[in-house]
C-alpha atoms as a PDB file:
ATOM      1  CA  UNK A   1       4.156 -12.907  12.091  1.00  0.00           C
ATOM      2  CA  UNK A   2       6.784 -11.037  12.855  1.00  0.00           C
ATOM      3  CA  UNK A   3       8.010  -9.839  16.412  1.00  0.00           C
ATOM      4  CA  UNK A   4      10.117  -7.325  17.668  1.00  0.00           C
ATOM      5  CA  UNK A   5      11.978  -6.696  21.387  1.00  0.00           C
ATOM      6  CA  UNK A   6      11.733  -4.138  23.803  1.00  0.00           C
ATOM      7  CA  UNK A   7      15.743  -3.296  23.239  1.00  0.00           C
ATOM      8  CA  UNK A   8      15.452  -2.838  19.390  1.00  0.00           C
ATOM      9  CA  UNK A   9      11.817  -0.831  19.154  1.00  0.00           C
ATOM     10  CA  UNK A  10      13.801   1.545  21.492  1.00  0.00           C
ATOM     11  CA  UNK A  11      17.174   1.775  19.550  1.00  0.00           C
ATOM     12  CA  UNK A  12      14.717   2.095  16.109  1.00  0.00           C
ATOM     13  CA  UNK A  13      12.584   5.040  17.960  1.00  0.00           C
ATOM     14  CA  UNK A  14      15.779   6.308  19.374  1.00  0.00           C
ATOM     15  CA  UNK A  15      17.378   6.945  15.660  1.00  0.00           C
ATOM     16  CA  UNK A  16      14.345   8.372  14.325  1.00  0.00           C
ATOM     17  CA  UNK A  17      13.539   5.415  12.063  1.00  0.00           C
ATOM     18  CA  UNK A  18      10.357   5.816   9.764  1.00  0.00           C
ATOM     19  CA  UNK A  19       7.816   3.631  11.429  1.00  0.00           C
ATOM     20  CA  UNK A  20       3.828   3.297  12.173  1.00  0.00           C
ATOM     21  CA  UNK A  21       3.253   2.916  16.147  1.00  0.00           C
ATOM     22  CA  UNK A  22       0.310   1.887  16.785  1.00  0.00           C
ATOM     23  CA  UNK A  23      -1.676   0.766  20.325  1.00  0.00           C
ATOM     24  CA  UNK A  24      -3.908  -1.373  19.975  1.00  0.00           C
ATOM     25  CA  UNK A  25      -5.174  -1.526  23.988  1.00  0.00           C
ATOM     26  CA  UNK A  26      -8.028   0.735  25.066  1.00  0.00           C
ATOM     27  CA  UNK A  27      -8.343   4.481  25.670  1.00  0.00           C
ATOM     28  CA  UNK A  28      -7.870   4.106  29.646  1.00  0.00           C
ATOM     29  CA  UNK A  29      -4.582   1.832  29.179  1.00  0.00           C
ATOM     30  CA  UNK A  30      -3.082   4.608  26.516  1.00  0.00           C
ATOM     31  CA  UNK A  31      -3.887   7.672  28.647  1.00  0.00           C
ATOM     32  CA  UNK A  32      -2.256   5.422  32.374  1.00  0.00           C
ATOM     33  CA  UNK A  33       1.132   5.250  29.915  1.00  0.00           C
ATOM     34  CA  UNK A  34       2.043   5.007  26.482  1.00  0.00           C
ATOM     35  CA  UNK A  35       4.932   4.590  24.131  1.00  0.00           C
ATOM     36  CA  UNK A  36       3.453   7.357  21.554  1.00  0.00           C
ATOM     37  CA  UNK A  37       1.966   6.360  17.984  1.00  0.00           C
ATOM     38  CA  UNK A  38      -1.863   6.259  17.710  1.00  0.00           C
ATOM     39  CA  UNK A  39      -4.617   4.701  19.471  1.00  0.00           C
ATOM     40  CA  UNK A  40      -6.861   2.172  17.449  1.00  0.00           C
ATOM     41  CA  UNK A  41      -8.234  -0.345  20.181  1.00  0.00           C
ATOM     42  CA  UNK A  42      -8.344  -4.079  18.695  1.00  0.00           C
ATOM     43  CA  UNK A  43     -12.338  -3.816  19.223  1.00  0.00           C
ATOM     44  CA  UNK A  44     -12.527  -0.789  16.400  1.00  0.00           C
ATOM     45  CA  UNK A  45      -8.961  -2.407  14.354  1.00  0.00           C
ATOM     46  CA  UNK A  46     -10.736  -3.579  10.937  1.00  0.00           C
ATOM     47  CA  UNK A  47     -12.377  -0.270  10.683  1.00  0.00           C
ATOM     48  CA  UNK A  48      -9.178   1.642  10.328  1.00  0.00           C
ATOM     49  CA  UNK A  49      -7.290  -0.617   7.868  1.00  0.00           C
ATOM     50  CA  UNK A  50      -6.023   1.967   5.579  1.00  0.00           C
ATOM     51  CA  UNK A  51      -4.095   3.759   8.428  1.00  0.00           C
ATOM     52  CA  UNK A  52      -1.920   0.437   7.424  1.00  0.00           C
ATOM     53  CA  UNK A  53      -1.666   0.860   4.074  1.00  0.00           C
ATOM     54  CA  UNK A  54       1.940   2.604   4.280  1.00  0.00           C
ATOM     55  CA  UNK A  55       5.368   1.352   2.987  1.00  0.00           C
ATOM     56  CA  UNK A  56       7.427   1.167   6.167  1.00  0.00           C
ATOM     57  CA  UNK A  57       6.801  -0.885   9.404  1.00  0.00           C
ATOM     58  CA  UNK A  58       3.763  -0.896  11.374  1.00  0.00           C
ATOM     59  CA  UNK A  59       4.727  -1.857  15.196  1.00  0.00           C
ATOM     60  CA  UNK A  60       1.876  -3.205  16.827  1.00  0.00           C
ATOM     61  CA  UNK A  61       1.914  -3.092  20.769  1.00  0.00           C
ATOM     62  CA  UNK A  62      -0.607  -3.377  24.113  1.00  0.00           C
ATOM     63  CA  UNK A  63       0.049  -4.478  27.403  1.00  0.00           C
ATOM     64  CA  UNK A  64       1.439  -8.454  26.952  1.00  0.00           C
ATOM     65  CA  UNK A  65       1.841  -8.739  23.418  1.00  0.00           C
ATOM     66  CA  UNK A  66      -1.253 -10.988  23.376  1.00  0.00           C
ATOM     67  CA  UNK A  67      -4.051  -8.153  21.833  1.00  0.00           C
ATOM     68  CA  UNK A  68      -0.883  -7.163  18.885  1.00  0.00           C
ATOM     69  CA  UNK A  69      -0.908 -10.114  18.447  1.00  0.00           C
ATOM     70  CA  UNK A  70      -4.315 -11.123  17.609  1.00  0.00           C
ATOM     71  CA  UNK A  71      -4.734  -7.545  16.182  1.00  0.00           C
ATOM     72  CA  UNK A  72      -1.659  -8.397  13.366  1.00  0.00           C
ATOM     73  CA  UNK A  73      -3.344 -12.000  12.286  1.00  0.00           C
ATOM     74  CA  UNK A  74      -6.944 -10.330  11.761  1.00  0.00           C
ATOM     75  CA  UNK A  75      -4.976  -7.373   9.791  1.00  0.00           C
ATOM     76  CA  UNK A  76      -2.882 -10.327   7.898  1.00  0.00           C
ATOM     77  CA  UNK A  77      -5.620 -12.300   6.931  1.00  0.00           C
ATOM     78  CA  UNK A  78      -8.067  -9.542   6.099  1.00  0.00           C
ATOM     79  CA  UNK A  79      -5.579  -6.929   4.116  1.00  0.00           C
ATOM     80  CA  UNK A  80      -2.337  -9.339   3.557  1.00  0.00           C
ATOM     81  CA  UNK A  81      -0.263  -7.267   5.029  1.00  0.00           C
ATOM     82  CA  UNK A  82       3.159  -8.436   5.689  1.00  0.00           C
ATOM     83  CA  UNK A  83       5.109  -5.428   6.825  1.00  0.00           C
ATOM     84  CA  UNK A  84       3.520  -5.786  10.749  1.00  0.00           C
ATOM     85  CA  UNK A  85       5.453  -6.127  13.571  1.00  0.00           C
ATOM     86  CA  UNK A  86       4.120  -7.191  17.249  1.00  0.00           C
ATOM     87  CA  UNK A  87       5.994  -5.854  20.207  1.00  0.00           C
ATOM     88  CA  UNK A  88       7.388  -8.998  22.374  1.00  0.00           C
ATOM     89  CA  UNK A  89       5.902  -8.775  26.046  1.00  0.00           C
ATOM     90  CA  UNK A  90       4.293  -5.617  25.265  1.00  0.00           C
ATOM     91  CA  UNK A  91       4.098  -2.494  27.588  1.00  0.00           C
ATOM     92  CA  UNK A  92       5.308  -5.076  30.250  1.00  0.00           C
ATOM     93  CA  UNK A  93       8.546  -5.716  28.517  1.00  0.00           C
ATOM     94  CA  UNK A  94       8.789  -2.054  27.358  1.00  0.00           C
ATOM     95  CA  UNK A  95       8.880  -1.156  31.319  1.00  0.00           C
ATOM     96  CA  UNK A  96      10.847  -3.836  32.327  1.00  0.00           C
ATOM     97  CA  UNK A  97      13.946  -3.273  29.383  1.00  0.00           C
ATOM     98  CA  UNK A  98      13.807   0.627  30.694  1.00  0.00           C
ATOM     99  CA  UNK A  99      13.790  -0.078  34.118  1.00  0.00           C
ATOM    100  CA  UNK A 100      16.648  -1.798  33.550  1.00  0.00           C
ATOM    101  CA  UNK A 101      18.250   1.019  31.712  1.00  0.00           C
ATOM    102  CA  UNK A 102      19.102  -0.459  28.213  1.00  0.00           C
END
C-alpha cells in the first residue's frame, strides 16, 4: 500500500496534477468538511469499483487514515489495483499541516 502526506497531496492539488480524490467517510463527515473529490463511503466501496479503473492516482482519504486504509486493501485484493494511494492521518493531518500553514 502506498501512502501519501498531508504536505505533498496539497503541493500535487496545488499544481493541478491529474488525480482521483476520493472520500471514503460518510455523507455527514463530507458535508461538516471536505478536501473535494467524490463521496463513495467504505460501506457502498466494492459497488463502485470501476470509478477506479483510471490510469492516474486514486488518493484515498477519511478522517484518520484508518477507513482509506481498509478501503485500498479490499479495492487491492478484489480489482488488483496498484495505482491507490491512502492519505497519512487523514482529514486530521490535512487540518493539522494547514493550520500550520505549509
Amino acid at each position: 500500500m502506498q501512502h501519501i502526506s498531508a504536505e505533498d497531496l496539497k503541493e500535487m492539488l496545488s499544481r493541478g496534477d491529474d488525480m482521483l480524490l476520493i472520500d471514503v467517510r460518510e455523507p455527514f463527515e463530507h458535508e461538516a468538511f471536505h478536501i473535494g473529490g467524490t463521496l463513495v463511503p467504505l460501506g457502498d466501496l466494492l459497488e463502485h469499483g470501476d470509478i477506479f479503473k483510471v490510469e492516474k492516482p486514486v488518493v484515498l482519504y477519511c478522517e484518520k487514515g484508518i477507513r482509506s486504509q481498509i478501503a485500498i486493501q479490499r479495492l487491492e485484493q478484489k480489482f488488483g489495483f496498484t495505482h491507490l494511494y491512502n492519505l497519512s492521518g487523514g482529514m486530521s493531518a490535512w487540518r493539522k499541516a494547514n493550520a500550520k500553514g505549509e
